[in-house]
Protein backbone atom coordinates (compact mmCIF):
# COMPACT_ATOMS: atom_id res chain seq x y z
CA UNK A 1 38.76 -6.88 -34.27
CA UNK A 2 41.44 -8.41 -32.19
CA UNK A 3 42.09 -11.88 -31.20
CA UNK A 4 41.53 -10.93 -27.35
CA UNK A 5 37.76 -9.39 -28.39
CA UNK A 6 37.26 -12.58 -30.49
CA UNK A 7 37.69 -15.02 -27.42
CA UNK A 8 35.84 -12.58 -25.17
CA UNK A 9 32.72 -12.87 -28.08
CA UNK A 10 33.15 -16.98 -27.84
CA UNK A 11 32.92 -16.93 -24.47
CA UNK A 12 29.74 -14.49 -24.63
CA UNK A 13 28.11 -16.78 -26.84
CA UNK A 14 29.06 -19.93 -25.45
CA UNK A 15 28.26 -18.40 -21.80
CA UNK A 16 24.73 -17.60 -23.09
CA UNK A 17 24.23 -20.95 -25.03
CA UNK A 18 24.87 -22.94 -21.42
CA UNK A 19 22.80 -20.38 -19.42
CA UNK A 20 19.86 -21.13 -21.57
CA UNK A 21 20.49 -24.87 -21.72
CA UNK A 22 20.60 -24.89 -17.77
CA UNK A 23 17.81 -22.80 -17.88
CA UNK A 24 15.33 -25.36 -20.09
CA UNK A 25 16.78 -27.99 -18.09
CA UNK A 26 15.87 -26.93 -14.56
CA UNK A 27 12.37 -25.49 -15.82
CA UNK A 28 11.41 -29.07 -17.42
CA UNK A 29 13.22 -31.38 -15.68
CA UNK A 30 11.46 -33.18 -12.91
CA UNK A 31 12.85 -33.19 -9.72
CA UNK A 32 13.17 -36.21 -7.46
CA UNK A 33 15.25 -37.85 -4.60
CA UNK A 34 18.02 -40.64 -5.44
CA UNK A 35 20.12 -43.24 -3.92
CA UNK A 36 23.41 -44.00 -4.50
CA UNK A 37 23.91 -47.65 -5.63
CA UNK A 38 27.59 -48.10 -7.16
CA UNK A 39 29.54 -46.22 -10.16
CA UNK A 40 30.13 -46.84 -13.74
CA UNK A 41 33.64 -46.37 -15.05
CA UNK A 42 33.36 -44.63 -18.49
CA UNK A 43 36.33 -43.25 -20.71
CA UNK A 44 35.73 -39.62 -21.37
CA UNK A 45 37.65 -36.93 -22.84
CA UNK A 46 38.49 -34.11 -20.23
CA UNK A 47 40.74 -31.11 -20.87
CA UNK A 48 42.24 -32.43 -24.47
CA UNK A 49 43.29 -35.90 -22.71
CA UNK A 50 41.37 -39.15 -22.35
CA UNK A 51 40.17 -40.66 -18.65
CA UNK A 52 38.23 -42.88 -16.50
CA UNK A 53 35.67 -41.03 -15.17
CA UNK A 54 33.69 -42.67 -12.24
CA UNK A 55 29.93 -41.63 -12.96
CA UNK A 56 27.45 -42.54 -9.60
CA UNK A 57 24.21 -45.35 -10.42
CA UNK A 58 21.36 -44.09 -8.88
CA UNK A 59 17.78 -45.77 -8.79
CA UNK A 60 14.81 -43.01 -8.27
CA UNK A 61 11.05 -42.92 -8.83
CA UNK A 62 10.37 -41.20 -11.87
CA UNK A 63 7.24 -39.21 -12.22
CA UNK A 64 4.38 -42.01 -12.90
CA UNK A 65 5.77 -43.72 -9.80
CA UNK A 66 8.20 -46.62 -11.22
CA UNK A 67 11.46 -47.09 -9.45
CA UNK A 68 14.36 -46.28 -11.91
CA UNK A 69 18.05 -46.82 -12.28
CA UNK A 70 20.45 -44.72 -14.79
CA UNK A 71 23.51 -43.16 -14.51
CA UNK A 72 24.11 -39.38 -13.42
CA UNK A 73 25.66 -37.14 -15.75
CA UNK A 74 28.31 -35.99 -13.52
CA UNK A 75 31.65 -37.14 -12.56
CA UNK A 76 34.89 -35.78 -10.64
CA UNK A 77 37.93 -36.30 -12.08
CA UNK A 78 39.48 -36.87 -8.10
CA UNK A 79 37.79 -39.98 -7.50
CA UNK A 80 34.15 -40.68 -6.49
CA UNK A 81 31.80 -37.67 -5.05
CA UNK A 82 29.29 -39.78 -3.22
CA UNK A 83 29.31 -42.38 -0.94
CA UNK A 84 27.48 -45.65 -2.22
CA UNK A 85 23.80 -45.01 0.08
CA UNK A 86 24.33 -41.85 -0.28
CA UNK A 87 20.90 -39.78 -0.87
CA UNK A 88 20.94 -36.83 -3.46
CA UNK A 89 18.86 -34.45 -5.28
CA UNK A 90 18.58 -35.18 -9.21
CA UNK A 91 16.68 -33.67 -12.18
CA UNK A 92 15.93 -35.91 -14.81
CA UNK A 93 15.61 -34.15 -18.19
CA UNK A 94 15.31 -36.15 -21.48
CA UNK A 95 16.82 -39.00 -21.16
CA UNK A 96 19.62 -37.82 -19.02
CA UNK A 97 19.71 -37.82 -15.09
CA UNK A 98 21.67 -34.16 -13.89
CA UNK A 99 22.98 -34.20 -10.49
CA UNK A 100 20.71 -31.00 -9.34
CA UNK A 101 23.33 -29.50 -7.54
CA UNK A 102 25.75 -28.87 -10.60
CA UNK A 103 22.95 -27.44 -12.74
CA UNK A 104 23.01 -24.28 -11.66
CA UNK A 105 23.18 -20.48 -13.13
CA UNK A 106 26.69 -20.40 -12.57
CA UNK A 107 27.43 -21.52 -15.68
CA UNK A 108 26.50 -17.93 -17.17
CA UNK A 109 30.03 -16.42 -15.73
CA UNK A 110 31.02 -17.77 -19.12
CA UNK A 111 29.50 -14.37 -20.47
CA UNK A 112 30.46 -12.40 -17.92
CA UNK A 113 34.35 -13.86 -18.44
CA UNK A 114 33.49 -13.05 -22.22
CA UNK A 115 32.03 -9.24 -21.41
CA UNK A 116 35.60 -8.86 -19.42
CA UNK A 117 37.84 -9.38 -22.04
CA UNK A 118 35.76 -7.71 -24.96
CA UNK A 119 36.01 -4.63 -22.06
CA UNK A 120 40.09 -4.74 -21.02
CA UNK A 121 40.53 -4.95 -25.30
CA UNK A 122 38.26 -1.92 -26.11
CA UNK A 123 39.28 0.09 -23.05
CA UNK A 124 42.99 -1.04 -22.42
CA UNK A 125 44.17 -2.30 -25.47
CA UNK A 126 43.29 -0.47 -28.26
């Protein structure tokens, strides 16, 4: 087995692993409305180098009724997404908070990438 159908199996695998994570998380997760209320500067390894990463507070009801406040598990590495007031859509799972716009199914072209390669190196290569 080549090196080419060894990354395309990785990315199967990990593509599958996410999908079904994302899954879980969007089937159990309860749903609810946020503000905006400021960011929280955390230092976060992205792409093999270290960074600040801007992450949004938020306070939310949570599902017995109790106002909240937590920060979301997402962050752009160009600066800060929302504007403080700023209402969005969140899923709280666990004891994380997911910004319910970035938990989506797209997550499974990981396996799809992974199908691709294991494809071009069985067809094209060998």
């Amino acid at each position: 087995m080549s090196i080419l159908s060894l990354v395309g199996l990785f990315l199967v695998a990990l593509g599958v692993t996410t999908f079904l994570r994302v899954k879980a998380i969007r089937r159990n997760g309860v749903r609810s409305k946020a503000i905006v209320t400021g960011y929280e500067s955390k230092f976060r390894r992205v792409g093999g180098t270290w960074t600040t990463l801007e992450y949004p507070i938020v306070e939310y009801t949570d599902s017995s009724g109790t106002m909240q406040s937590g920060w979301v598990k997402f962050a752009s590495t160009s600066g800060r997404y929302f504007q403080i007031h700023d209402e969005i859509d969140i899923i709280k799972h666990g004891k994380y908070i997911y910004y319910a716009n970035s938990v989506s199914n797209k997550f499974s072209l990981l396996a799809v990438a992974g199908i691709a390669l294991f494809l071009v190196d069985l067809f094209l290569v060998n």
